[in-house]
N, C-alpha and C. Protein backbone atom coordinates (compact mmCIF):
# COMPACT_ATOMS: atom_id res chain seq x y z
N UNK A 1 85.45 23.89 135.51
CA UNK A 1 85.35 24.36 134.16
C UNK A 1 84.05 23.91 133.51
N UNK A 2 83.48 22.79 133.40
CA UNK A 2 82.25 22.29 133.20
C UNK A 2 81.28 23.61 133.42
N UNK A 3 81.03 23.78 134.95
CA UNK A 3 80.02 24.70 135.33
C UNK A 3 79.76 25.85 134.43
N UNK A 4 81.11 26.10 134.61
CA UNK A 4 81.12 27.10 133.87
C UNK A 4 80.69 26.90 132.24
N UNK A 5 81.13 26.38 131.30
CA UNK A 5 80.55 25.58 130.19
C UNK A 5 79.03 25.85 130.30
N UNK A 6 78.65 24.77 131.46
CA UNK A 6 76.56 24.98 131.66
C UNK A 6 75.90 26.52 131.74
N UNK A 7 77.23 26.77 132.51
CA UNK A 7 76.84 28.45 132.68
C UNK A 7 75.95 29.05 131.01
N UNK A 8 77.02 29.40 130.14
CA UNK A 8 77.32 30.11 128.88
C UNK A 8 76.67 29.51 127.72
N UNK A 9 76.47 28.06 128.34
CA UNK A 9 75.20 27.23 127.29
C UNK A 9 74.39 27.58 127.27
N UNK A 10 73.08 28.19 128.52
CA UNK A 10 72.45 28.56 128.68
C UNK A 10 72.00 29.94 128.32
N UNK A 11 70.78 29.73 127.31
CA UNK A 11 70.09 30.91 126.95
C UNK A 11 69.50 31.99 128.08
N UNK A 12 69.96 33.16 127.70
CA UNK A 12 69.62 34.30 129.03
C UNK A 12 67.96 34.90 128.32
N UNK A 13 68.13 34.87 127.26
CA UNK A 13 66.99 35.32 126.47
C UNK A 13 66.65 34.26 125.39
N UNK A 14 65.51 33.85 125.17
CA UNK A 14 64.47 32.62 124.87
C UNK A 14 63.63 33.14 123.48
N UNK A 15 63.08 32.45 122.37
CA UNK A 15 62.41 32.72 121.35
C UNK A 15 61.22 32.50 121.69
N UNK A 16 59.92 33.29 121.24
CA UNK A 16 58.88 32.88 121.74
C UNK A 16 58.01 31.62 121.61
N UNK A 17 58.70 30.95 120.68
CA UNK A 17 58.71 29.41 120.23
C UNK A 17 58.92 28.59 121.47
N UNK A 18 60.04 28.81 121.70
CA UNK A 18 60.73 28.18 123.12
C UNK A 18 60.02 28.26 124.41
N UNK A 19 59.42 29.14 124.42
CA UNK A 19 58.63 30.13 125.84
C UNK A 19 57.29 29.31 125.36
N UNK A 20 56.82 29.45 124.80
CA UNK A 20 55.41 28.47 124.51
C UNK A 20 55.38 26.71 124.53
N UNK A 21 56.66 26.29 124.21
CA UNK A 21 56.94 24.87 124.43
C UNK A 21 57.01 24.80 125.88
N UNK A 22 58.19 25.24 126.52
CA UNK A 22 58.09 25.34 128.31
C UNK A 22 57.23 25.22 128.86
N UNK A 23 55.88 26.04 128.55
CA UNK A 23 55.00 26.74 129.09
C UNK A 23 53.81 25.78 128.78
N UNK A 24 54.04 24.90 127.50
CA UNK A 24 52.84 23.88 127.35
C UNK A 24 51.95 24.50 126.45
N UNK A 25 51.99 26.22 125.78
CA UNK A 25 50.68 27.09 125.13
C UNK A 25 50.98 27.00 123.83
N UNK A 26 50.33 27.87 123.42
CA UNK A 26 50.64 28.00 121.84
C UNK A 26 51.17 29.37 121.28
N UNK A 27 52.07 29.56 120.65
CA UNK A 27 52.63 31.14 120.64
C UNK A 27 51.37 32.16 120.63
N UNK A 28 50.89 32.04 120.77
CA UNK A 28 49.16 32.94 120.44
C UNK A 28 49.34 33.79 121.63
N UNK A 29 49.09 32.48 122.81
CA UNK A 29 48.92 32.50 124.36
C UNK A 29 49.76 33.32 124.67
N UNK A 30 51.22 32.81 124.36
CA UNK A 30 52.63 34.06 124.73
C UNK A 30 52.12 34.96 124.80
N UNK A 31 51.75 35.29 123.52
CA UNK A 31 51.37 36.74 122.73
C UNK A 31 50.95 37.54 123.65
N UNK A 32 49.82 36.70 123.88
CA UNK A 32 48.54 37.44 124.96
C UNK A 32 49.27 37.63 126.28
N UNK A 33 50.01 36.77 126.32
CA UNK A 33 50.59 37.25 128.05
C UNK A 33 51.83 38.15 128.14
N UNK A 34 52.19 38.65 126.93
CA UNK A 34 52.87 39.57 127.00
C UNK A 34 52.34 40.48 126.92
N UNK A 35 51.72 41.00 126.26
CA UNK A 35 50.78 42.13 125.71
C UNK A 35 49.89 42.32 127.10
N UNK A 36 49.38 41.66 128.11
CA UNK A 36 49.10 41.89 128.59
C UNK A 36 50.20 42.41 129.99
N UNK A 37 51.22 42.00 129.96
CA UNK A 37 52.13 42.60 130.81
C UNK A 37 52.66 41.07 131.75
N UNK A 38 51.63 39.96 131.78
CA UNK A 38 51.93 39.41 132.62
C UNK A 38 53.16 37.85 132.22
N UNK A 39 54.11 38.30 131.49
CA UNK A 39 55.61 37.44 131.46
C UNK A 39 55.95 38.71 130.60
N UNK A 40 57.51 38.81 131.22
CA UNK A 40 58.02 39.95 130.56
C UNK A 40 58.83 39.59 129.35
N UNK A 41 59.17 40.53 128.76
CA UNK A 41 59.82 40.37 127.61
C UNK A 41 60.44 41.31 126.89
N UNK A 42 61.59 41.79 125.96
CA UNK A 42 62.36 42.39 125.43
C UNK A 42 62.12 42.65 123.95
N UNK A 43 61.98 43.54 123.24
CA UNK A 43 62.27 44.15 122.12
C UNK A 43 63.61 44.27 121.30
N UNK A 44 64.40 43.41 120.76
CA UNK A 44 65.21 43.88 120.30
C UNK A 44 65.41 43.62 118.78
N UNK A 45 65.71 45.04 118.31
CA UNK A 45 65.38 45.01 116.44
C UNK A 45 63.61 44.69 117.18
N UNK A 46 63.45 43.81 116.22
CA UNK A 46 62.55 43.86 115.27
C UNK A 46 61.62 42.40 116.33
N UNK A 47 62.19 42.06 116.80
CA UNK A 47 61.99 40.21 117.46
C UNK A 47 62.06 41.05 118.68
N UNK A 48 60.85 39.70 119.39
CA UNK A 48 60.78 39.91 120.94
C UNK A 48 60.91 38.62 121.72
N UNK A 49 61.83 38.97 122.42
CA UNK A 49 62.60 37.80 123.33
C UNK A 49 61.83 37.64 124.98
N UNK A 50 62.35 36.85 125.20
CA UNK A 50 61.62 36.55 126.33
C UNK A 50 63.05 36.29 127.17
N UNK A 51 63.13 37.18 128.85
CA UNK A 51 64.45 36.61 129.55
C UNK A 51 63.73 34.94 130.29
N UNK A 52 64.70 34.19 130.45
CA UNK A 52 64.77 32.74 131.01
C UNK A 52 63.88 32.40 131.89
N UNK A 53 64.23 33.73 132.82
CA UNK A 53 63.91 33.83 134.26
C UNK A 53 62.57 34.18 134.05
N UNK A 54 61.95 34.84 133.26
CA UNK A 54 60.49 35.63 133.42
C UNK A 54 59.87 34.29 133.21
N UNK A 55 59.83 32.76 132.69
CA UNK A 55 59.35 32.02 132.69
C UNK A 55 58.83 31.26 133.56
N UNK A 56 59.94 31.06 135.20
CA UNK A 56 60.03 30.28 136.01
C UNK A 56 59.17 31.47 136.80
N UNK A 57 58.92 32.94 136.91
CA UNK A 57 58.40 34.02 136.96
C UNK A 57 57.16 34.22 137.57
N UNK A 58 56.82 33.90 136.02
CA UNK A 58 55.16 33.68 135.80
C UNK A 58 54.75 32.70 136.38
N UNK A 59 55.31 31.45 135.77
CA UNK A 59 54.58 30.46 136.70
C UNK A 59 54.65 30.61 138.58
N UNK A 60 55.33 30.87 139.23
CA UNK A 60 55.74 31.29 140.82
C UNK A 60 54.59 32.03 140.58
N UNK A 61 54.27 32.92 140.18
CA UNK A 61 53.19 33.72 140.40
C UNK A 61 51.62 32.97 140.33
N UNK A 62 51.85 32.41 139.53
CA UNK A 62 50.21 31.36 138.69
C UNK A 62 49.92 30.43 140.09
N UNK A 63 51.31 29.70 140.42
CA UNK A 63 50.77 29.07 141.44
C UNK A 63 50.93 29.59 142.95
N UNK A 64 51.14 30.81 143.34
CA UNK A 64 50.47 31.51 143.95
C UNK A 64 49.56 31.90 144.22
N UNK A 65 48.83 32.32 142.95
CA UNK A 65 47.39 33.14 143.10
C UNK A 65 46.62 31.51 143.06
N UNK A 66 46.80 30.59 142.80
CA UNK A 66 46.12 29.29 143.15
C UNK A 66 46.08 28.93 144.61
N UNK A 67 46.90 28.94 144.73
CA UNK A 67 46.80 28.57 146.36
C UNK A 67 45.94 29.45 147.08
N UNK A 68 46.15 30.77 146.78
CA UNK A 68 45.37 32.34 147.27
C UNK A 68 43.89 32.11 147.22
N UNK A 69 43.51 31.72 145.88
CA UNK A 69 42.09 31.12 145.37
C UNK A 69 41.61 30.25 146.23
């Protein structure tokens, strides 16, 4: 039952506040990396969310193309 609990605690979709703390940037940065396509993100109303997963995402990708480099 716990697990489950951790399960439903957990945010599926993130504020871009939140996504910039994680991430170490400044909501600016978000900005830019959404707009540019590269962390995805959701529209809903009026606010744009960020899913959980596109966080852990981006970065898999960042340190990819590092290693590639």
């Amino acid at each position: 039952m716990e697990v489950m609990n951790a399960v439903m605690d957990a945010p599926v979709l993130i504020m871009i506040e939140t996504a910039a703390a994680r991430l170490g940037i400044g909501r600016s940065a978000v900005y830019l990396l959404m707009d540019s396509g590269q962390l995805a993100n959701i529209k809903i109303g009026r606010r744009r969310l960020i899913p959980a997963t596109a966080i852990d995402d981006y970065v898999t990708r960042r340190l990819a193309e590092s290693e590639v480099a």
